[in-house]
Protein backbone atom coordinates (compact mmCIF):
# COMPACT_ATOMS: atom_id res chain seq x y z
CA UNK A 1 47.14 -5.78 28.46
CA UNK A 2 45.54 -6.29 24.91
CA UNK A 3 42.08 -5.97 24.47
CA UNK A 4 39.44 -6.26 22.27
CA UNK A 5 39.49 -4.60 18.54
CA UNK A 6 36.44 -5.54 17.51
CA UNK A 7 33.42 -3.30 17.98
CA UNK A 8 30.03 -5.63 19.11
CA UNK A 9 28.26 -5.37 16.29
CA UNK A 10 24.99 -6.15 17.65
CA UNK A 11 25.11 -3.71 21.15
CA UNK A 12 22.65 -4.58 23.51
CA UNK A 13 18.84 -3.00 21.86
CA UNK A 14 16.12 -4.90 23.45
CA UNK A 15 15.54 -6.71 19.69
CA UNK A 16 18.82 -8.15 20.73
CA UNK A 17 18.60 -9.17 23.99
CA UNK A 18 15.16 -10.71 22.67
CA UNK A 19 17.04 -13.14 20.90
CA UNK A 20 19.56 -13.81 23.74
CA UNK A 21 16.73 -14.53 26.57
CA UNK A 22 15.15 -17.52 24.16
CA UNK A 23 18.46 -19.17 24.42
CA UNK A 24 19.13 -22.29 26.53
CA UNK A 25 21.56 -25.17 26.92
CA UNK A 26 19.05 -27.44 25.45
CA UNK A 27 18.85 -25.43 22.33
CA UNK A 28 22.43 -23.46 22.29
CA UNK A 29 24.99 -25.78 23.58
CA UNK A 30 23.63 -29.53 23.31
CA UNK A 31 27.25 -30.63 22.22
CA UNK A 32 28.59 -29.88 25.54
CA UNK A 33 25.95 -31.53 27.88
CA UNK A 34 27.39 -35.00 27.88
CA UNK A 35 30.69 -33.03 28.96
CA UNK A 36 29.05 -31.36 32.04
CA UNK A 37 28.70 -33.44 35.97
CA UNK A 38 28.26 -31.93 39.59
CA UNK A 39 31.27 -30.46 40.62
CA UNK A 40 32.73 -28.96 37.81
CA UNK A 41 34.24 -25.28 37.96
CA UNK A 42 32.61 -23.63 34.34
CA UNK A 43 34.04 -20.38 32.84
CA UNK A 44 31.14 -19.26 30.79
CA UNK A 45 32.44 -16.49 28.55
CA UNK A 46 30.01 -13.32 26.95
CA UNK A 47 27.38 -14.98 29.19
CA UNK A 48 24.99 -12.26 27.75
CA UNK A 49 21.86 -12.10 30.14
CA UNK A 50 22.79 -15.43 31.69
CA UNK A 51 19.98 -17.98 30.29
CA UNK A 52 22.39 -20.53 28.86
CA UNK A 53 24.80 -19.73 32.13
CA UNK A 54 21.86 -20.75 34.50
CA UNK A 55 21.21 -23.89 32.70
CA UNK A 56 25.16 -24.73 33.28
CA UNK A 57 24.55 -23.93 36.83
CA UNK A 58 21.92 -26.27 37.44
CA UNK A 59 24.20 -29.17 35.47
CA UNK A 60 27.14 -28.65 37.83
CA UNK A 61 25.00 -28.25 41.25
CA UNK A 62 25.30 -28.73 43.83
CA UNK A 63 29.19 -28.22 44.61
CA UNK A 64 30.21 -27.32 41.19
CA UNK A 65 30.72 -23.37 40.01
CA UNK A 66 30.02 -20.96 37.46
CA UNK A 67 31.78 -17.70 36.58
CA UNK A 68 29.77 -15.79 34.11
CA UNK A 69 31.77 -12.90 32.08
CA UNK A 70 31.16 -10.39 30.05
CA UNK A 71 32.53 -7.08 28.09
CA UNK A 72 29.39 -5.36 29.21
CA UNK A 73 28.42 -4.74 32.84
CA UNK A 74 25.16 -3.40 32.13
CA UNK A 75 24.29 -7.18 30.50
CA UNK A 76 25.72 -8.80 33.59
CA UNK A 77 23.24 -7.24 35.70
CA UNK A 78 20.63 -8.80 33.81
CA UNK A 79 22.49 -12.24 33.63
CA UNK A 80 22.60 -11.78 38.01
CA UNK A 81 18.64 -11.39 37.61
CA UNK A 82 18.67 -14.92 35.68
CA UNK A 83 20.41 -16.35 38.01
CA UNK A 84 18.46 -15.07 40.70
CA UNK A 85 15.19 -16.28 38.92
CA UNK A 86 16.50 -19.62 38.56
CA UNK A 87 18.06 -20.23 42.50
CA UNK A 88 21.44 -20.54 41.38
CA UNK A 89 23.43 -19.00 43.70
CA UNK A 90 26.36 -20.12 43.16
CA UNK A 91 27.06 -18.32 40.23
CA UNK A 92 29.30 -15.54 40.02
CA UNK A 93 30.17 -12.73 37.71
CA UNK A 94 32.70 -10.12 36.10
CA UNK A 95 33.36 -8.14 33.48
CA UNK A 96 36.50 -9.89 31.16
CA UNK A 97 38.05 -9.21 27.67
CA UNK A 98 38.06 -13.19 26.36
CA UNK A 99 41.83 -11.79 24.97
CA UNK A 100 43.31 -11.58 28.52
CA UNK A 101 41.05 -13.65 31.03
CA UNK A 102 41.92 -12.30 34.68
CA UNK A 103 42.10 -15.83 36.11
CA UNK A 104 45.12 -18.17 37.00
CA UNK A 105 46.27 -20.86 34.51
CA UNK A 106 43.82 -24.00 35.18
CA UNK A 107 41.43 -22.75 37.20
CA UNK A 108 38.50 -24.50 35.26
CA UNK A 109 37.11 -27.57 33.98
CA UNK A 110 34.94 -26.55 30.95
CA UNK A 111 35.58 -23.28 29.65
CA UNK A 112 32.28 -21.75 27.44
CA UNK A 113 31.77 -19.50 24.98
CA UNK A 114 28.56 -19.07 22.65
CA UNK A 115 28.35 -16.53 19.61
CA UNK A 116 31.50 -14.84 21.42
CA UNK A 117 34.42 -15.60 18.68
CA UNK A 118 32.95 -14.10 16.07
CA UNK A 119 32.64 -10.88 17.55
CA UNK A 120 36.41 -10.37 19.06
CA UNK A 121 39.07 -9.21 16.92
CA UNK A 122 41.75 -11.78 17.52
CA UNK A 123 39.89 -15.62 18.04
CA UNK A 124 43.29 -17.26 18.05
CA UNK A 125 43.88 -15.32 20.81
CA UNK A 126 40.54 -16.04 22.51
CA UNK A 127 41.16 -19.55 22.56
CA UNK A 128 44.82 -19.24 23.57
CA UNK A 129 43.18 -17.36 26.76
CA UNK A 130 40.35 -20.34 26.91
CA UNK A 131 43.05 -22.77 26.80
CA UNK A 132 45.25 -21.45 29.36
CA UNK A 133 42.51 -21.09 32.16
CA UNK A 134 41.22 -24.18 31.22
CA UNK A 135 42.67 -27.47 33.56
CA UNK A 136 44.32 -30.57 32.15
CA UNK A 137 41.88 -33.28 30.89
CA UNK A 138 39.28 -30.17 31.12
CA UNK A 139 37.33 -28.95 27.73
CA UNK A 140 37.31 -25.65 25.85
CA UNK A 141 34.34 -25.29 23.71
CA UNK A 142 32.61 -22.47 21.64
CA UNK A 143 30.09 -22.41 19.14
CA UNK A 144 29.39 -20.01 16.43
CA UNK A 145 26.93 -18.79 13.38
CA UNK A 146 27.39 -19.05 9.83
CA UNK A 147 25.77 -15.72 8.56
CA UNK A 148 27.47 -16.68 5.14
CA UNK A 149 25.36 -20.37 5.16
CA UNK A 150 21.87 -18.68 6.41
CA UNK A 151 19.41 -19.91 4.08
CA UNK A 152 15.57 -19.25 4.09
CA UNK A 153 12.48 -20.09 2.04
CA UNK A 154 11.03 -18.03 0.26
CA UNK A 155 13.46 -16.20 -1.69
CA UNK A 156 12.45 -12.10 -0.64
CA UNK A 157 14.82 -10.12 -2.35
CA UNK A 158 15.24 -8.21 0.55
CA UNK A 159 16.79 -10.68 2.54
CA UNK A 160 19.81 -11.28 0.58
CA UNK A 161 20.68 -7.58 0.72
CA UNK A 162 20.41 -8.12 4.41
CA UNK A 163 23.15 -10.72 4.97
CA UNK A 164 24.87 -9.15 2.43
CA UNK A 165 24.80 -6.07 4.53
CA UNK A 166 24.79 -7.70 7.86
CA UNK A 167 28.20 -9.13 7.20
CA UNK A 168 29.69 -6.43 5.17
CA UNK A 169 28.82 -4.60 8.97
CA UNK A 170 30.25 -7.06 11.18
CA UNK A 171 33.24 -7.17 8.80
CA UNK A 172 34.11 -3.44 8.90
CA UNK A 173 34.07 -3.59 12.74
CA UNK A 174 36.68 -6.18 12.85
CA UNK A 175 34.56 -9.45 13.36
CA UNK A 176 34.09 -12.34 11.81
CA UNK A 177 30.55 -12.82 10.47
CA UNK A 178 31.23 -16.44 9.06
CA UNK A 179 32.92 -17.77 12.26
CA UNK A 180 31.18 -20.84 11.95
CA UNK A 181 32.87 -22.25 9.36
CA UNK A 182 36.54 -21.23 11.02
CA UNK A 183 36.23 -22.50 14.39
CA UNK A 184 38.48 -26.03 13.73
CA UNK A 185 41.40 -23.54 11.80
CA UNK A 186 41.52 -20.90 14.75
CA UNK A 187 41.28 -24.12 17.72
CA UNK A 188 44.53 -25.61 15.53
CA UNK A 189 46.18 -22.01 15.18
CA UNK A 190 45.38 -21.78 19.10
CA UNK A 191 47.52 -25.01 19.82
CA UNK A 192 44.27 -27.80 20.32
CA UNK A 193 45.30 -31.24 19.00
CA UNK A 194 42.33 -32.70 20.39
CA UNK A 195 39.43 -31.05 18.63
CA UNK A 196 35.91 -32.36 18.15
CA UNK A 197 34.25 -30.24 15.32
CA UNK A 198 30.46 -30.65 14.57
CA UNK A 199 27.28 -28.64 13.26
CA UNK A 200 23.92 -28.02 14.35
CA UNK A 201 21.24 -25.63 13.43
CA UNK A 202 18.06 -23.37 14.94
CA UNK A 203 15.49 -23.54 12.37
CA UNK A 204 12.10 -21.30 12.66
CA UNK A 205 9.39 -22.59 10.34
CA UNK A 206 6.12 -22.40 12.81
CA UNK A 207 4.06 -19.39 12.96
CA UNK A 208 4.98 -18.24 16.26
CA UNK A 209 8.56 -18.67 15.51
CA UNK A 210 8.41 -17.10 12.03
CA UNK A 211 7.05 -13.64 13.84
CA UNK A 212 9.75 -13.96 17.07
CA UNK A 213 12.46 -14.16 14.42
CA UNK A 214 11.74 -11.63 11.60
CA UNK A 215 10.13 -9.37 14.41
CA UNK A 216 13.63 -9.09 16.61
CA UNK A 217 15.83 -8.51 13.05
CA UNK A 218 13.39 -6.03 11.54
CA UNK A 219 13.64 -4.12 14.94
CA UNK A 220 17.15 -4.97 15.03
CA UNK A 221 17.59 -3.90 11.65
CA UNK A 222 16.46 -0.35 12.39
CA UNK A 223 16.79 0.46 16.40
CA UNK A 224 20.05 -1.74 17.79
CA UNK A 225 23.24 -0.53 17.24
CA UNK A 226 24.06 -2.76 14.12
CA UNK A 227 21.59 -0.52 12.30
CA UNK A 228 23.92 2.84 13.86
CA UNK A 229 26.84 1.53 12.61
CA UNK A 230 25.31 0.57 9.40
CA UNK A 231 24.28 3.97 8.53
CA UNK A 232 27.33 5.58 10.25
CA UNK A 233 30.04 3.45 8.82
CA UNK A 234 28.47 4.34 5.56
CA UNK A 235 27.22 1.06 4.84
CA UNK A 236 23.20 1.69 4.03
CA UNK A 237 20.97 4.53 4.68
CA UNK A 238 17.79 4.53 6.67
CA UNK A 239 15.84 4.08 3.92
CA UNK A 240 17.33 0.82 2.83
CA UNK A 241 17.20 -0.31 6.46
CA UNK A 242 14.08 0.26 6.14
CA UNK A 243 13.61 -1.58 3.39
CA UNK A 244 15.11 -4.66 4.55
CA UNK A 245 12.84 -4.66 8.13
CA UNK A 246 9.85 -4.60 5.12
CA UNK A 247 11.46 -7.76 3.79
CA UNK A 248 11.32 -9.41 7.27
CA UNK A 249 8.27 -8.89 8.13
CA UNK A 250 7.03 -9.76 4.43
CA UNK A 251 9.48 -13.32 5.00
CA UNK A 252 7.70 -13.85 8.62
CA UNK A 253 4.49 -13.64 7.01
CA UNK A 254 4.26 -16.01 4.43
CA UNK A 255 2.73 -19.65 5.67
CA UNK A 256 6.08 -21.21 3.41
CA UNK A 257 8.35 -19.41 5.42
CA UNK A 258 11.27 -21.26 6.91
CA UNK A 259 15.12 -20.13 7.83
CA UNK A 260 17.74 -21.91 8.76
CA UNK A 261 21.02 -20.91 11.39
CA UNK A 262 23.50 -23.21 11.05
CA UNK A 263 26.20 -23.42 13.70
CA UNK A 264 29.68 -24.67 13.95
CA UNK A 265 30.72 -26.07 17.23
CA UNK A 266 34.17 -27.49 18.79
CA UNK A 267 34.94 -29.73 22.13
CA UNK A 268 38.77 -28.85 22.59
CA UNK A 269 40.06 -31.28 24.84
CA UNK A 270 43.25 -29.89 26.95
C-alpha cells in the first residue's frame, strides 16, 4: 500500500492545535455549504481536532454521516471530544493515509479535505483516492494556503525571513507550501473535468486577532515541531528562530498591523 512521503510539517504543539480549534465551516469551508443537505454521507479528510468536522455534522443531521480521518490518532481523540461537545453522535472516526483511503469506491457524497494537500507527498494521488470514494453526481473538495501570497502590513523584516524559511521547511519535507495556487492543475492531473476553482482569505487586523495570530506562530516558531525540523534539517538555528518569534510579536503589536491568508479552493464535481 503507498503511503505518505511527506513529513507534517507542523506536528501537533499546542501553538498548532491553537490555530486548528478557531476553525469552523463558517470561516474554513464557506464554498462548500451550499453543497451540503441532511442525509449526505461526508468523508472529512485530516479532520484535525474535529471543529470544522462537527460543523459538517450538524449540516447533514439528522440521517446524514460523517467519517472523520486522520494520520494521527492522538488528534482524533481530540476531534471525538468535539464531537462529543457538540452532540453529534453520529460521527465516526479512523486513522487513513488520504493516498490509499480504506473505503469502497462511492461510498460518499462530499468528500473534504482542508489544509490536507499541501502537506502529503503525492496530491494527484490524494485526489485520485478522493475521487474514487467519492459517489457519482457527489463533490470532492479541498482547500489550501498560499504561504507564497501571505502578505502583511507593516513590513518587519523579520517576517519575510519567516515565510522564506517556513516554506524552504515545508519544502524539504516533501510538501507543498504554495498549494494554493496548484489545486485546479493537480484536480485536472487527478482526472476532474468538472472543477470549480475560487479564492478566499482569513485576514487578522483587530487587536485581539493580531495577538491570537502572531502569539500561536511565535510559539510555533520555537516549540512545535516545524521549529525541530527547522533547526534539525539544518535550515535556521535557535537563535534565528528566535529572532523571527521577536518579529511576530513586534508585527502583533503595532495598531497598523494587518495579514492576510489567502486560500485556494476547488468543488470537483464527479
Amino acid at each position: 500500500m503507498p503511503k505518505e512521503t511527506a513529513v507534517y510539517t507542523h506536528g501537533h504543539h499546542e501553538s498548532v492545535l491553537r490555530s486548528h480549534r478557531w476553525r469552523t465551516a463558517a470561516n474554513s469551508a464557506a464554498y462548500l455549504l451550499p453543497e451540503l443537505r441532511p442525509g449526505q454521507d461526508v468523508l472529512d479528510v485530516g479532520c484535525g481536532p474535529g471543529t470544522i468536522t462537527a460543523d459538517l455534522a450538524a449540516l447533514v443531521a439528522p440521517t446524514g454521516t460523517v467519517t472523520a480521518v486522520d494520520a494521527s490518532e492522538s488528534v482524533l481523540d481530540q476531534a471525538r471530544e468535539t464531537a462529543t461537545a457538540a452532540g453529534a453522535d453520529h460521527v465516526r472516526f479512523a486513522v487513513a493515509d488520504v493516498h490509499a483511503l480504506d473505503f469502497p469506491d462511492a461510498s460518499f457524497d462530499i468528500v473534504h479535505a482542508h489544509q490536507v494537500l499541501q502537506h502529503v507527498g503525492d496530491p494527484v494521488r490524494a485526489l485520485s483516492e478522493m475521487r474514487r470514494v467519492c459517489r457519482p453526481g457527489g463533490v470532492v473538495a479541498a482547500r489550501d494556503a498560499d504561504y507564497g501570497a501571505f502578505t502583511w502590513f507593516p513590513a518587519v523584516p523579520g517576517l519575510d525571513g519567516w515565510q522564506e524559511l517556513y516554506r524552504e521547511v515545508a519544502r524539504a519535507n516533501g510538501g507543498e507550501p504554495d498549494a494554493g495556487r496548484r489545486l485546479l492543475s493537480w484536480a485536472r492531473r487527478a482526472g476532474f473535468t468538472d472543477i470549480t476553482a475560487t479564492a478566499t482569505n482569513w485576514c487578522f487586523a483587530t487587536p485581539d486577532e493580531r495577538a491570537w495570530w502572531s502569539g500561536l506562530w511565535a510559539d510555533r516558531t520555537t516549540a512545535s515541531r516545524y521549529g525541530e525540523l527547522a533547526v534539525g534539517g539544518g535550515h535556521a538555528t535557535r537563535a534565528r528562530l528566535t529572532e523571527i518569534a521577536e518579529a511576530w510579536r513586534e508585527w502583533g503589536a503595532d495598531e497598523d498591523g494587518w495579514f492576510m491568508v489567502p486560500h485556494g479552493e476547488i468543488l470537483c464535481r464527479v
